[in-house]
PDB file of N, CA and C in Angstrom:
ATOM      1  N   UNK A   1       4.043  -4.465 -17.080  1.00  0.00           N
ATOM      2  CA  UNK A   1       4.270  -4.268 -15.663  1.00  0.00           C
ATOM      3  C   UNK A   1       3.603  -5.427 -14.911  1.00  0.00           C
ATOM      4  N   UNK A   2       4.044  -5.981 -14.246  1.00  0.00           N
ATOM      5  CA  UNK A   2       3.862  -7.225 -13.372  1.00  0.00           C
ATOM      6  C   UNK A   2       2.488  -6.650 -12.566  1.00  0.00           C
ATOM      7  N   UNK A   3       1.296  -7.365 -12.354  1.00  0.00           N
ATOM      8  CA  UNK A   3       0.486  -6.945 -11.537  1.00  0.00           C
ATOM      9  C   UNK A   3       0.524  -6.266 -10.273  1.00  0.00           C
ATOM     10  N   UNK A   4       1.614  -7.546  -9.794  1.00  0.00           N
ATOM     11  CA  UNK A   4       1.783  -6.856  -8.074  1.00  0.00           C
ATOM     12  C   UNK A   4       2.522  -5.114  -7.974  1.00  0.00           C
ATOM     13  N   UNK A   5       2.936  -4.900  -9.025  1.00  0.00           N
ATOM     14  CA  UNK A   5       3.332  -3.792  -8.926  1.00  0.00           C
ATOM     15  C   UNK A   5       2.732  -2.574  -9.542  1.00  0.00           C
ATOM     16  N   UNK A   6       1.362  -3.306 -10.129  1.00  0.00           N
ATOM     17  CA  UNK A   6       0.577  -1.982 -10.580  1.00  0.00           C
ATOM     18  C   UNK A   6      -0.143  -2.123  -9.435  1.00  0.00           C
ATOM     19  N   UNK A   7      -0.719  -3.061  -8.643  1.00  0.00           N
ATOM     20  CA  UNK A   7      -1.619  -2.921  -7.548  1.00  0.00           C
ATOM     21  C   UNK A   7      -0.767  -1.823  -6.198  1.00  0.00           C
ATOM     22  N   UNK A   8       0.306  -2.524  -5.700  1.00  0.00           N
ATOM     23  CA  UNK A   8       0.958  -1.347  -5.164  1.00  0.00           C
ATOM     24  C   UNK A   8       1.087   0.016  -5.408  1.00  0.00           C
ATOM     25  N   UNK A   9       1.067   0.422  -6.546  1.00  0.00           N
ATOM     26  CA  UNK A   9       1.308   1.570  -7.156  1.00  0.00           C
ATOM     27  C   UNK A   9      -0.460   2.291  -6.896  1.00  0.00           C
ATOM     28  N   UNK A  10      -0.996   1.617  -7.382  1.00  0.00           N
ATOM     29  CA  UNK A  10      -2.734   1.929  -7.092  1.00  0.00           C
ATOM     30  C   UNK A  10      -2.778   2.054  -5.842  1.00  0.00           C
ATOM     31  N   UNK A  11      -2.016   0.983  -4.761  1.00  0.00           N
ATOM     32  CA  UNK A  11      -2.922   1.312  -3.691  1.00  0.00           C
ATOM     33  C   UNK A  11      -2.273   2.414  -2.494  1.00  0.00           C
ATOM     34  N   UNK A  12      -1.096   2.804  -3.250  1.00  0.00           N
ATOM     35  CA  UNK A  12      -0.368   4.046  -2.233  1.00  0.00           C
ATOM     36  C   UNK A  12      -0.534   5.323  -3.326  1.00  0.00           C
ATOM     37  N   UNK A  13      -1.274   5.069  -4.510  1.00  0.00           N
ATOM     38  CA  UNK A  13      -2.153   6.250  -5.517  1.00  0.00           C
ATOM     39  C   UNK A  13      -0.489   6.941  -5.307  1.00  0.00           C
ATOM     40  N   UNK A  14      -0.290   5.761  -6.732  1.00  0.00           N
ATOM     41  CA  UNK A  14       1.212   6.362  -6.970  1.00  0.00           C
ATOM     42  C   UNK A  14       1.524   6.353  -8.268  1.00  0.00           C
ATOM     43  N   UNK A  15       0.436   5.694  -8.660  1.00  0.00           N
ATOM     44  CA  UNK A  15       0.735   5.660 -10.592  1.00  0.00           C
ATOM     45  C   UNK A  15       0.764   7.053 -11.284  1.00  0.00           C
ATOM     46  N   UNK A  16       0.692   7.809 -10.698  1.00  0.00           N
ATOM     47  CA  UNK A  16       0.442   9.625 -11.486  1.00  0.00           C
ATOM     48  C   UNK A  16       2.078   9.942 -11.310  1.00  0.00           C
ATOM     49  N   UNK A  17       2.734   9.771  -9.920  1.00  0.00           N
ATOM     50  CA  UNK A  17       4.182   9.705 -10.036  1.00  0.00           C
ATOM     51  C   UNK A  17       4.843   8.817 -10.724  1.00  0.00           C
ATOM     52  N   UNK A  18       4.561   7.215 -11.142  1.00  0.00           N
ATOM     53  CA  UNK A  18       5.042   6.828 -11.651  1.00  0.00           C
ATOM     54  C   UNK A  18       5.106   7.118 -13.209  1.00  0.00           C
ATOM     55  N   UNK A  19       4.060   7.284 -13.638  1.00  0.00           N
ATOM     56  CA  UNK A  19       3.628   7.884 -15.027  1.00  0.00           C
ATOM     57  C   UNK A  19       4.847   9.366 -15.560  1.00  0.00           C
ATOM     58  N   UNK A  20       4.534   9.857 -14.505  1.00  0.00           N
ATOM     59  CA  UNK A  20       5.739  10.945 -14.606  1.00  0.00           C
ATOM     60  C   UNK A  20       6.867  10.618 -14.900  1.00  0.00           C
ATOM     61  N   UNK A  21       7.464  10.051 -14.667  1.00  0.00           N
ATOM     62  CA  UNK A  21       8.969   9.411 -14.497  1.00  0.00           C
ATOM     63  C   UNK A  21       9.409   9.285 -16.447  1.00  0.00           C
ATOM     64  N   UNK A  22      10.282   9.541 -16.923  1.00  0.00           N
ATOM     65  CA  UNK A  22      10.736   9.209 -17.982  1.00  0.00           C
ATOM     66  C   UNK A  22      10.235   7.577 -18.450  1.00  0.00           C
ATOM     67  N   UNK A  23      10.298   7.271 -19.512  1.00  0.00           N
ATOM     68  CA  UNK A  23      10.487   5.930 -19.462  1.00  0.00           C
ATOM     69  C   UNK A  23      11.606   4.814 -19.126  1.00  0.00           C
ATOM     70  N   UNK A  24      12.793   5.505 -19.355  1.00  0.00           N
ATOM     71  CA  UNK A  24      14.028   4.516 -18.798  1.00  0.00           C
ATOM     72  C   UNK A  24      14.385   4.307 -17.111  1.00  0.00           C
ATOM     73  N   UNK A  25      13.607   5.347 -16.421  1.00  0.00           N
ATOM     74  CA  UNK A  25      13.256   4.819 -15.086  1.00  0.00           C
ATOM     75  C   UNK A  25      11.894   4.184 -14.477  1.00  0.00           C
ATOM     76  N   UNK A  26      11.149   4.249 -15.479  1.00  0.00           N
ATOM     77  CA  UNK A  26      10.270   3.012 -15.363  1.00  0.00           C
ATOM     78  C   UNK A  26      10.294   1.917 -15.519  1.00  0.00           C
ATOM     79  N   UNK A  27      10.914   1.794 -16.532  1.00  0.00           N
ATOM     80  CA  UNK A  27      11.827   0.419 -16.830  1.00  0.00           C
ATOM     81  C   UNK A  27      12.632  -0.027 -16.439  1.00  0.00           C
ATOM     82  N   UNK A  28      13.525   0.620 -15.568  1.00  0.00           N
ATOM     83  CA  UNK A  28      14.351   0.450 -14.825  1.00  0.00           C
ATOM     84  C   UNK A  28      13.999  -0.062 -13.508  1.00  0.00           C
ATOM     85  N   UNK A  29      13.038   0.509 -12.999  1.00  0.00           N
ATOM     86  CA  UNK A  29      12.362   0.331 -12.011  1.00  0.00           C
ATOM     87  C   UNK A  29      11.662  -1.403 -11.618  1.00  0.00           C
ATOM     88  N   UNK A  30      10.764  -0.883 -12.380  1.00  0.00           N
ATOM     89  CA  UNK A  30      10.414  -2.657 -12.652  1.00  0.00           C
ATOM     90  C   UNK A  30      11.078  -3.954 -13.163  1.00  0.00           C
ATOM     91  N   UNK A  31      11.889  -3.465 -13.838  1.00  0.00           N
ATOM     92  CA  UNK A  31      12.736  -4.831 -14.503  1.00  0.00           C
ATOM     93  C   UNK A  31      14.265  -4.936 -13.254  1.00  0.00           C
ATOM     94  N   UNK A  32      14.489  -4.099 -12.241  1.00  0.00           N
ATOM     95  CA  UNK A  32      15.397  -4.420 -11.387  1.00  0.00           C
ATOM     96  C   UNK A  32      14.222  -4.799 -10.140  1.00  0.00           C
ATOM     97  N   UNK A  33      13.081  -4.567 -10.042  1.00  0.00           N
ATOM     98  CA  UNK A  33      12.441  -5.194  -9.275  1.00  0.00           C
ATOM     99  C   UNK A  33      11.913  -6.620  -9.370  1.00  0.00           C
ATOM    100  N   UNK A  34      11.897  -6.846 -10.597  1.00  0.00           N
ATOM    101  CA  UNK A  34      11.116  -8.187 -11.058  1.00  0.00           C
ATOM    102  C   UNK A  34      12.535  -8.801 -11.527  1.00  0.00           C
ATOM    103  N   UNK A  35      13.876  -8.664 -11.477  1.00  0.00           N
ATOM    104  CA  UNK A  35      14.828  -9.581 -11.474  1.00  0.00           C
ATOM    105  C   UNK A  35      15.160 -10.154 -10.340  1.00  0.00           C
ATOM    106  N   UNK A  36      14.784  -9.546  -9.009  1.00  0.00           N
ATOM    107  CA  UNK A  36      15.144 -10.527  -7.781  1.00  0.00           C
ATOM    108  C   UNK A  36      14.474 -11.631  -7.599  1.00  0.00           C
ATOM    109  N   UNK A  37      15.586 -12.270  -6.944  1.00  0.00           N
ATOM    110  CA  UNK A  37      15.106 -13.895  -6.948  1.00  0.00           C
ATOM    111  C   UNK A  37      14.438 -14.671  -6.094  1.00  0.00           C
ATOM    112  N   UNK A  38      14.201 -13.829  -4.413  1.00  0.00           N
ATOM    113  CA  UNK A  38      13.686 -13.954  -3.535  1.00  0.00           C
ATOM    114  C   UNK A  38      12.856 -12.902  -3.242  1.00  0.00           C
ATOM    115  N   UNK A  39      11.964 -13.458  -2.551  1.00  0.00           N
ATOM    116  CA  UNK A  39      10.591 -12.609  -2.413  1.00  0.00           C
ATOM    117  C   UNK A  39      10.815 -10.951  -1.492  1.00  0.00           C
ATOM    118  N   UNK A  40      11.595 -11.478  -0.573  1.00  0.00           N
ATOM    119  CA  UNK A  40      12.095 -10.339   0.226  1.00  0.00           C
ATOM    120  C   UNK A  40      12.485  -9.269  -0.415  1.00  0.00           C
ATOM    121  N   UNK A  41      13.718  -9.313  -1.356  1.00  0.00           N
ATOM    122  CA  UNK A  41      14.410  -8.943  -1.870  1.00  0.00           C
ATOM    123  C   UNK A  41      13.760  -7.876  -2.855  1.00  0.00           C
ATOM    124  N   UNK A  42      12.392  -8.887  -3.799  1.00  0.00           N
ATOM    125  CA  UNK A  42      11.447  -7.604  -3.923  1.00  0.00           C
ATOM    126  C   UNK A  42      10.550  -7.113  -3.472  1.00  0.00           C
ATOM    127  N   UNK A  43      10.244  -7.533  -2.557  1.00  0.00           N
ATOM    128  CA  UNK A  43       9.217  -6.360  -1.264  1.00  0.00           C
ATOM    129  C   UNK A  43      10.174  -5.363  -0.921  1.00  0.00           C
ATOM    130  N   UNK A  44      11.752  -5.560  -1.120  1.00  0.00           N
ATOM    131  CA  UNK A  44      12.498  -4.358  -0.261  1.00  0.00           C
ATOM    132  C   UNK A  44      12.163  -3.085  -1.569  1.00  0.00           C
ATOM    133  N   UNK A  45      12.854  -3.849  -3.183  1.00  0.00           N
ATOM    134  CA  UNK A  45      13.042  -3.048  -3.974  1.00  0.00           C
ATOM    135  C   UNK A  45      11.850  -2.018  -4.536  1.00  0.00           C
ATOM    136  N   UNK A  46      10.377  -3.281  -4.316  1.00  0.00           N
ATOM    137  CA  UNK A  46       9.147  -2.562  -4.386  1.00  0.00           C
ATOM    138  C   UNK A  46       8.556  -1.131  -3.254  1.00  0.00           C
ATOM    139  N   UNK A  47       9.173  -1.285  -2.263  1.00  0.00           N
ATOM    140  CA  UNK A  47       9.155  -0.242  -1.317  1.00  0.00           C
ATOM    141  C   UNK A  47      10.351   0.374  -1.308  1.00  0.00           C
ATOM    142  N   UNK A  48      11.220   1.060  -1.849  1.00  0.00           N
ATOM    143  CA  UNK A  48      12.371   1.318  -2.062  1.00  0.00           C
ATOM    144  C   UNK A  48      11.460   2.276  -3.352  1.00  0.00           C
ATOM    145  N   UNK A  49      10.875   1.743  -4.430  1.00  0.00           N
ATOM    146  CA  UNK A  49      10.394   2.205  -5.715  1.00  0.00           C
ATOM    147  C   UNK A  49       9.666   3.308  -4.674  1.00  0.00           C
ATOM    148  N   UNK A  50       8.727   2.765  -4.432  1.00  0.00           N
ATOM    149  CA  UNK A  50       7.367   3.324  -3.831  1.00  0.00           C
ATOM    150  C   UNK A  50       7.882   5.010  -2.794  1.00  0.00           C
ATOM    151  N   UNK A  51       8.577   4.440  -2.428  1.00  0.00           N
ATOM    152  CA  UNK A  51       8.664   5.935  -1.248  1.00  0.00           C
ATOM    153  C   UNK A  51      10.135   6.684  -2.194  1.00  0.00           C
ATOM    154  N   UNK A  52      10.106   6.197  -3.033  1.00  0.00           N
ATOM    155  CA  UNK A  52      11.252   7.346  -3.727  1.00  0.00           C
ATOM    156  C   UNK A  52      10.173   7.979  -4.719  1.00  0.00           C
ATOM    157  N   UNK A  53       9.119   7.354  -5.349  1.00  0.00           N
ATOM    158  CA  UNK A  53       8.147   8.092  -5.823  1.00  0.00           C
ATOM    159  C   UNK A  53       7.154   9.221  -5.109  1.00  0.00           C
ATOM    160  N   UNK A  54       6.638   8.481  -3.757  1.00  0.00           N
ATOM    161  CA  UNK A  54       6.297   9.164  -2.667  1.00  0.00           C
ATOM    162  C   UNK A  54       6.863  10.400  -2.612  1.00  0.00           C
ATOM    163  N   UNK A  55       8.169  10.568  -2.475  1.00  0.00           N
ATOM    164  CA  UNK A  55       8.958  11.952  -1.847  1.00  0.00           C
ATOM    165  C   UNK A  55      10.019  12.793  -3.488  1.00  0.00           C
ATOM    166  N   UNK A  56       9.410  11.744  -4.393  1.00  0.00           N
ATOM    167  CA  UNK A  56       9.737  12.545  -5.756  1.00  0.00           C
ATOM    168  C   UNK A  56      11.277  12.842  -6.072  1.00  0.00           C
ATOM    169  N   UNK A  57      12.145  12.955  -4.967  1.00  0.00           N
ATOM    170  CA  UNK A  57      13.261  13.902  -5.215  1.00  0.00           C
ATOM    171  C   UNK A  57      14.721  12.591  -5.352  1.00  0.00           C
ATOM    172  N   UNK A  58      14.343  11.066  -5.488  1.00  0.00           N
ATOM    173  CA  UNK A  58      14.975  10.461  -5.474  1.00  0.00           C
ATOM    174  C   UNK A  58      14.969   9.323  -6.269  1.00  0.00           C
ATOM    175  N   UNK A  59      15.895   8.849  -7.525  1.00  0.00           N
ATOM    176  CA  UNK A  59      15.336   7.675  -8.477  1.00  0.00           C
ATOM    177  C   UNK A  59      16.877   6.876  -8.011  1.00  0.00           C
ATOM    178  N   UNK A  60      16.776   5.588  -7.437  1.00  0.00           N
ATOM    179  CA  UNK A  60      17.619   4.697  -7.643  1.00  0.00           C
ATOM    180  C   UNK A  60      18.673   5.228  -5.929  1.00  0.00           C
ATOM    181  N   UNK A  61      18.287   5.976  -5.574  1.00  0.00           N
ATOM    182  CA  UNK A  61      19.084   6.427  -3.841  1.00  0.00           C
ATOM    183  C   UNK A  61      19.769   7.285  -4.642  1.00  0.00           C
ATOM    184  N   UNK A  62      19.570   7.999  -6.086  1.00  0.00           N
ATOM    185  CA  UNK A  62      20.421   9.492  -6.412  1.00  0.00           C
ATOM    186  C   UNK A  62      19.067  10.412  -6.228  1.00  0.00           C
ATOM    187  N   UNK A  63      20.243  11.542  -5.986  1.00  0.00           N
ATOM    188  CA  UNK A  63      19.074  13.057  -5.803  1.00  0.00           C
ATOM    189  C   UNK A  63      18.370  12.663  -7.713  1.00  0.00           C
ATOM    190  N   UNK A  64      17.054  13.762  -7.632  1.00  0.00           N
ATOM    191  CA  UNK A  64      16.480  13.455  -8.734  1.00  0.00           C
ATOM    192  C   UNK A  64      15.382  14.758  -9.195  1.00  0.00           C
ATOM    193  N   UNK A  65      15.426  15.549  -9.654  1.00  0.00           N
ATOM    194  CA  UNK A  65      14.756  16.883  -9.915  1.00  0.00           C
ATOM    195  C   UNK A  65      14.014  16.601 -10.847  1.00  0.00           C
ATOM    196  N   UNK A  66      12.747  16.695 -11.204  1.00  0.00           N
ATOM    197  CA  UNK A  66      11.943  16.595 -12.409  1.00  0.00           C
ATOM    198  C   UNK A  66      11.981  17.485 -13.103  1.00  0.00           C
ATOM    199  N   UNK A  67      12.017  17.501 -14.411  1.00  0.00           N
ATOM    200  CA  UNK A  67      11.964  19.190 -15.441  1.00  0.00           C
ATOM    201  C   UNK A  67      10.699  19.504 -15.432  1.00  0.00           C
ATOM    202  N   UNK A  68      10.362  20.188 -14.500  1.00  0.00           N
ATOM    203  CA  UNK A  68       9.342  20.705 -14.624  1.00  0.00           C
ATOM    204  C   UNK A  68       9.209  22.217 -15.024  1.00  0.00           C
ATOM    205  N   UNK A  69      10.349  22.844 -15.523  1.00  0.00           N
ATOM    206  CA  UNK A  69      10.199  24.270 -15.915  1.00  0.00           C
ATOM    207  C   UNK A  69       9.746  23.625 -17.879  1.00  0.00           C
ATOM    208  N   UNK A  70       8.883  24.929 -17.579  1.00  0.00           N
ATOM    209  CA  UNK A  70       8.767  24.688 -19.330  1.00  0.00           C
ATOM    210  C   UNK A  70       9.525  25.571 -20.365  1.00  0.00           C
ATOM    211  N   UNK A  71       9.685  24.719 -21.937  1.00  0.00           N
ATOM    212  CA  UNK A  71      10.556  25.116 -22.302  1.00  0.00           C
ATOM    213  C   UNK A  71      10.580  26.215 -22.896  1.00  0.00           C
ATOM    214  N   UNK A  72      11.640  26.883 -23.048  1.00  0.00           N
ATOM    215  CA  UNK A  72      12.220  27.655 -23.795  1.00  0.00           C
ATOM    216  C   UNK A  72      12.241  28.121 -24.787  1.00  0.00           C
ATOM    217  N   UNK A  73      11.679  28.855 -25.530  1.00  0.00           N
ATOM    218  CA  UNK A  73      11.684  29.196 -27.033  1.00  0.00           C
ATOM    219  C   UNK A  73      13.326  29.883 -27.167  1.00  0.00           C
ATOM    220  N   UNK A  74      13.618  28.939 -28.295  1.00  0.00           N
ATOM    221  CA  UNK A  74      14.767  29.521 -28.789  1.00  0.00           C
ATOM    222  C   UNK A  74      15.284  31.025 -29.633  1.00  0.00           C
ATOM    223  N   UNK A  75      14.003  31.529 -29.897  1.00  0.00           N
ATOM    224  CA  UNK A  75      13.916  32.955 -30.598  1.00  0.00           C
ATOM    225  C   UNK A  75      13.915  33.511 -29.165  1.00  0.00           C
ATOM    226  N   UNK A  76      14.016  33.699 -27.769  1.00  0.00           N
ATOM    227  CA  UNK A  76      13.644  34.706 -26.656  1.00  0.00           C
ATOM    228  C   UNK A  76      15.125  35.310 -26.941  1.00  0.00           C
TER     229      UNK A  76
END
């Protein structure tokens, strides 16, 4: 993970949401943030990351539900 984006993540105390996240939207996350080519472009995507973690219910501008029910035993 690119520094600037663990420091962001630290400093809006967002790494516990990010941690959460599956791994293919973490990766996703950062590697479409750290492919833009202008600086703007990732300050937008880095705050774009940040407040969809913030409000939890959104990965990439889709709705986004975490599994948070636990599972199921298959003998019930």
């Amino acid at each position: 993970m690119p520094e600037y984006v663990r420091q962001a993540l630290e400093e809006r105390s967002l790494m516990d949401a990010y941690q959460a996240r599956p791994p293919y939207q973490r990766n996703d996350y950062v590697g479409w943030i750290d492919r833009a080519k202008r600086s703007e472009t990732k300050v937008r995507r880095l705050e774009q990351m940040l407040d969809e973690l913030a409000t939890g219910d959104r990965y990439m501008k889709m709705p986004y539900h975490a599994n948070t029910a636990p599972a199921e035993s298959k003998n019930s």
